[in-house]
C-alpha atoms as a PDB file:
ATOM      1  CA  UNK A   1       0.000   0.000   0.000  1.00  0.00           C
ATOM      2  CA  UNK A   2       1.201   3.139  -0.997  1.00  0.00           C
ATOM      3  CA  UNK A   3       1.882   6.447   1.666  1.00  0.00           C
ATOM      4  CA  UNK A   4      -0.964   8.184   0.027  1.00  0.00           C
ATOM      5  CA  UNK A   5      -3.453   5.800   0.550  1.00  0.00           C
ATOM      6  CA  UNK A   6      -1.832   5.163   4.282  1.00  0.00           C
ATOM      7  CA  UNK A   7      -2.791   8.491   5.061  1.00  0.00           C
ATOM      8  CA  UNK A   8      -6.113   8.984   3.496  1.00  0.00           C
ATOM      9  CA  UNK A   9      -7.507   5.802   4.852  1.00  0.00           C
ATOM     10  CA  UNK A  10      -6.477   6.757   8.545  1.00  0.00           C
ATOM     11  CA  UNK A  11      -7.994  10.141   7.942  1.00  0.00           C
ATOM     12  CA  UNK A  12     -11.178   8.621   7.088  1.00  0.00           C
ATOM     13  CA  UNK A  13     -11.096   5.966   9.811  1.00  0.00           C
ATOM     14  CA  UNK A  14     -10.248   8.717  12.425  1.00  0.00           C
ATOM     15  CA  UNK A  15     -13.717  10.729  10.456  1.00  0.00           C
ATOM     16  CA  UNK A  16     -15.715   7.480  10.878  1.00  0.00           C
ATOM     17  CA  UNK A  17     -14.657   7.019  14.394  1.00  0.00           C
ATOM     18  CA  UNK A  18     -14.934  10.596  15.808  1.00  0.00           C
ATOM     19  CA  UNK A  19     -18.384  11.218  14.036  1.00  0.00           C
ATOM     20  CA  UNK A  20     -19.579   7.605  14.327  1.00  0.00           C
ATOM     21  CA  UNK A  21     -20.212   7.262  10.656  1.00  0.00           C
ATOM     22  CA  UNK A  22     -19.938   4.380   8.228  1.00  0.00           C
ATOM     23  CA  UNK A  23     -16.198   4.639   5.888  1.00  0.00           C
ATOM     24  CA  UNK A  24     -18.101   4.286   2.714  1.00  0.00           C
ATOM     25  CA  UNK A  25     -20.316   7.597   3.102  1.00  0.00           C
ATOM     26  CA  UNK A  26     -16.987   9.611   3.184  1.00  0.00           C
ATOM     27  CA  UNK A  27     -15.775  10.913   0.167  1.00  0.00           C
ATOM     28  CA  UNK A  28     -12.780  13.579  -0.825  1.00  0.00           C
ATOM     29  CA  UNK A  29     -15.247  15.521  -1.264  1.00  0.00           C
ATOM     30  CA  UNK A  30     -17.324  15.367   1.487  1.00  0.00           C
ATOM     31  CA  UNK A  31     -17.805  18.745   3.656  1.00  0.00           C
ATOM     32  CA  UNK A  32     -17.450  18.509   7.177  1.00  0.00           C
ATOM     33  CA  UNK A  33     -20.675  20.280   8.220  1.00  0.00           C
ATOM     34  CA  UNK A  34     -23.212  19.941   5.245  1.00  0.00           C
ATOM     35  CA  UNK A  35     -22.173  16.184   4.058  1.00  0.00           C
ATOM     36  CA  UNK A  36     -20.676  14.601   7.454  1.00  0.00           C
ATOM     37  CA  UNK A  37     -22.677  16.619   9.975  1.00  0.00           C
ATOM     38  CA  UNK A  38     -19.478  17.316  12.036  1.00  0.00           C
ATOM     39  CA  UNK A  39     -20.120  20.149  14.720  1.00  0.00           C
ATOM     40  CA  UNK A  40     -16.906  22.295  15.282  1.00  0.00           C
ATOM     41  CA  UNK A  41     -15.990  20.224  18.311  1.00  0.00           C
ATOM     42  CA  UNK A  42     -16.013  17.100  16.321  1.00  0.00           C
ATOM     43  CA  UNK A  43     -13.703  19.329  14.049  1.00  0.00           C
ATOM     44  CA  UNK A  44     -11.767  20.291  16.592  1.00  0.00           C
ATOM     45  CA  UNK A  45     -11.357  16.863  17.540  1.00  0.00           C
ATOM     46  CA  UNK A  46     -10.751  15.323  14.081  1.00  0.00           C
ATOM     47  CA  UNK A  47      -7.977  17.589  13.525  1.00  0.00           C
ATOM     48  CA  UNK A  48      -6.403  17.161  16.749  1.00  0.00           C
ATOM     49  CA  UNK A  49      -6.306  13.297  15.840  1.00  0.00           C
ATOM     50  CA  UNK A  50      -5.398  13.379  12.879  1.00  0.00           C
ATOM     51  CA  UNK A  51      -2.203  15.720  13.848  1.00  0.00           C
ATOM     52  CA  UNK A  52      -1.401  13.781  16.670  1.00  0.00           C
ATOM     53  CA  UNK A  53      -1.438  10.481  14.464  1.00  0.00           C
ATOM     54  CA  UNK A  54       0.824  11.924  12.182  1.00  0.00           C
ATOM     55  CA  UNK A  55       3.186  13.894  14.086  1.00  0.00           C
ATOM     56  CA  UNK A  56       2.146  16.605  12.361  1.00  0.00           C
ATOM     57  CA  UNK A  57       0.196  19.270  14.150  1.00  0.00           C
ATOM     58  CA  UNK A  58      -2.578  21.313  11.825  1.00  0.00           C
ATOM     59  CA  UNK A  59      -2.047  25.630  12.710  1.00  0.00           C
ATOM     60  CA  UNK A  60      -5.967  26.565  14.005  1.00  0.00           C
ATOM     61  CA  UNK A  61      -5.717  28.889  11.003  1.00  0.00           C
ATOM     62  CA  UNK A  62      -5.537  26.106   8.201  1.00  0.00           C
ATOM     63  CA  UNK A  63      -7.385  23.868  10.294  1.00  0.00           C
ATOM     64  CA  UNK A  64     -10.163  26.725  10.071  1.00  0.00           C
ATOM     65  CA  UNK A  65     -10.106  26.730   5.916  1.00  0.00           C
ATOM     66  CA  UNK A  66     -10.130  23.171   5.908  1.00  0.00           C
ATOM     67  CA  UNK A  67     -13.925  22.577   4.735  1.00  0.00           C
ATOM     68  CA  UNK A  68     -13.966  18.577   3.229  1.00  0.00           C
ATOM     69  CA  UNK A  69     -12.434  15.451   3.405  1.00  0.00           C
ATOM     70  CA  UNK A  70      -9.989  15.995   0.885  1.00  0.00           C
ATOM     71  CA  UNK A  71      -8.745  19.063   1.982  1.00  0.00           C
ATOM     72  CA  UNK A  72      -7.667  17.408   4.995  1.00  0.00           C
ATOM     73  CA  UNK A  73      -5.763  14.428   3.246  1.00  0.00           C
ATOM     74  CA  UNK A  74      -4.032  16.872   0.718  1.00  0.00           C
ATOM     75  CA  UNK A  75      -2.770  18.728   3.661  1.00  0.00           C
ATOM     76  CA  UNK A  76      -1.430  15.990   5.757  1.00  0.00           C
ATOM     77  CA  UNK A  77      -0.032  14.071   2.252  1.00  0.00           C
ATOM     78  CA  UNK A  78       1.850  17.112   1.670  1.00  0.00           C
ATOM     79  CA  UNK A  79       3.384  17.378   5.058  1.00  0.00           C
ATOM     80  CA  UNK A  80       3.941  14.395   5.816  1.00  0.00           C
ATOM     81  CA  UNK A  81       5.771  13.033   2.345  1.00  0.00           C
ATOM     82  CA  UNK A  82       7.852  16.732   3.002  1.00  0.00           C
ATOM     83  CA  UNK A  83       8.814  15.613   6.429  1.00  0.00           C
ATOM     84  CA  UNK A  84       9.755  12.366   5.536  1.00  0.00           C
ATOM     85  CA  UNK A  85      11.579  13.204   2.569  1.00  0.00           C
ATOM     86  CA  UNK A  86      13.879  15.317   4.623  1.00  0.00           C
ATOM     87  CA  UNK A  87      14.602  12.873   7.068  1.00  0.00           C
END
């Protein structure tokens, strides 16, 4: 299995979990609020699980823009293949 799809399947497993949702109703496109029904606590918490699974802690000002699924992955993906590629 490939990084990418590492990351993007935790992501949605830590989505499923925190909201209590099935893993096939989330989609890279998905919005939090609208599609997901995710309050800003189970935001809050989402990112903060995410980051901590990863290492890699989300600033509360991108964590604010972030507004689907995908937006989320990209972000960690990015970060995450940066940091290791450094290392």
């Amino acid at each position: 299995m490939s990084p990418a799809l590492t990351i993007s399947g935790k992501i949605i497993e830590i989505i499923a979990e925190e909201l209590d949702i099935t893993l096939d109703i989330i989609k890279a496109n998905a919005k939090f609020d609208d599609d997901l029904g995710a309050s800003n606590i189970d935001m809050i918490e989402i990112i903060l699980s995410a980051g901590s699974e990863f290492n890699m802690p989300i600033p509360d000002d991108e964590a604010a823009a972030m507004q689907t699924v995908g937006q989320l992955v990209s972000w960690m993906e990015k970060r995450v293949h940066a940091r290791d590629k450094d290392s």
